[in-house]
Protein backbone atom coordinates (compact mmCIF):
# COMPACT_ATOMS: atom_id res chain seq x y z
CA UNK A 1 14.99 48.02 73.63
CA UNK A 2 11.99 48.87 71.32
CA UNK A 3 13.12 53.27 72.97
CA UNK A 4 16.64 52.45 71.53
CA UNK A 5 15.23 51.02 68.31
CA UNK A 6 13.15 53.65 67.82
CA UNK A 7 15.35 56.57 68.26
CA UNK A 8 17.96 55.40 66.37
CA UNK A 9 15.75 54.76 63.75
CA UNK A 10 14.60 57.52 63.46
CA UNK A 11 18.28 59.67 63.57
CA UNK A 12 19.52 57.28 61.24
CA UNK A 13 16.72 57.98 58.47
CA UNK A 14 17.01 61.80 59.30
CA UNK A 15 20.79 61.66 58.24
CA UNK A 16 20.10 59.73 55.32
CA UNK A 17 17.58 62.06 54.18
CA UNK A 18 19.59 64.99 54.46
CA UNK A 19 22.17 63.60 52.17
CA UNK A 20 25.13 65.42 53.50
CA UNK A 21 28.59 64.50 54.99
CA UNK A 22 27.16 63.17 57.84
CA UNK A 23 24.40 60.81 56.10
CA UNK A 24 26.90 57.83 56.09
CA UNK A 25 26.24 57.48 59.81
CA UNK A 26 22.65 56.80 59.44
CA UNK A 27 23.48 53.17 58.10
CA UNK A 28 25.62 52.41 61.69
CA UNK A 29 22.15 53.71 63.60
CA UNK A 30 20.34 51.40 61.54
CA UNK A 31 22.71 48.79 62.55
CA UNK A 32 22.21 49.54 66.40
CA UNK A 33 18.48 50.03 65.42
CA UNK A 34 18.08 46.38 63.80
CA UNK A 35 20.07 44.81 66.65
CA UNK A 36 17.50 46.29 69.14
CA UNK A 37 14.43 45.91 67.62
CA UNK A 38 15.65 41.99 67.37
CA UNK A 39 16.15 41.68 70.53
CA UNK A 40 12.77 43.16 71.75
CA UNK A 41 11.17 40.92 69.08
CA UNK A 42 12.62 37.60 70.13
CA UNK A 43 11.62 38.77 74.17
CA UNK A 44 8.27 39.94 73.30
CA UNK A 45 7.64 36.90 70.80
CA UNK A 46 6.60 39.05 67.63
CA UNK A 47 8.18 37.07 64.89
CA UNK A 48 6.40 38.90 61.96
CA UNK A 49 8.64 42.22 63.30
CA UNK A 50 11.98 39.50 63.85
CA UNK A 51 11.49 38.62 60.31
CA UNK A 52 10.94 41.94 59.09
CA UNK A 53 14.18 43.03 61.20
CA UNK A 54 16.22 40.33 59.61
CA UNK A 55 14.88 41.93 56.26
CA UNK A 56 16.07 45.26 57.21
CA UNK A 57 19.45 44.12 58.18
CA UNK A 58 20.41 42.60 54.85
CA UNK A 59 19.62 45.62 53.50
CA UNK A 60 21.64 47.50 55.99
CA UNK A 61 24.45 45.46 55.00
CA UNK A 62 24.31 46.57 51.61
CA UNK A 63 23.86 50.22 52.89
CA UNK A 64 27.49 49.53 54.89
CA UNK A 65 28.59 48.11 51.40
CA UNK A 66 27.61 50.51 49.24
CA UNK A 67 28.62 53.79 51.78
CA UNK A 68 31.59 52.83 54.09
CA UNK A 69 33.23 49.36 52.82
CA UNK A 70 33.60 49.25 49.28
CA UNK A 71 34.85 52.83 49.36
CA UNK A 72 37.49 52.13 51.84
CA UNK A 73 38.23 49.14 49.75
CA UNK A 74 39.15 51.10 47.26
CA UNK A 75 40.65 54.18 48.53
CA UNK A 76 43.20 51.13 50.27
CA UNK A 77 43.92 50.00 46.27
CA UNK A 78 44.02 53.37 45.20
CA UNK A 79 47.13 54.00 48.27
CA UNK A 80 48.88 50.94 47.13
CA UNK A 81 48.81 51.01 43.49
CA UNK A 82 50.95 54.85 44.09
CA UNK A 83 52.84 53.17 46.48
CA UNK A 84 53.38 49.88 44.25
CA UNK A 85 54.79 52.40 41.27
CA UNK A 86 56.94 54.44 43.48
């Protein structure tokens, strides 16, 4: 778990940094990366690193917000307001 935390860690940032179409991507590694490094956590009984995980993940969640939901939210308004005045 701590391999799959790691590396997708580590992709995830590189995207981000780069800044380009792709860089959206990096918050879903983070994601799988949070999920993993949680797990190994709880096994290996490092709490500091579980709370520090839990950390990370809220603001990976506001990451997703900020790059993939709120922009889908509105791209869907966007659709229905043209279809609404059709």
């Amino acid at each position: 778990m701590d391999s799959i935390g790691a590396i997708t860690a580590s992709i995830g940032a590189l995207l981000l940094a780069m800044n380009g179409n792709q860089a959206r991507y990096g918050w879903w590694l983070f994601l799988v990366s949070n999920i993993a490094w949680s797990v190994y956590a709880v096994q290996a009984q490092v709490y500091a690193l579980l709370f520090q995980e839990i950390v990370y993940l809220v603001i990976n969640f506001i990451g997703l917000w900020q790059w993939w939901f709120r922009p889908a939210i509105e791209q869907y308004r966007k659709a229905r307001e043209i279809v609404c005045k059709a």
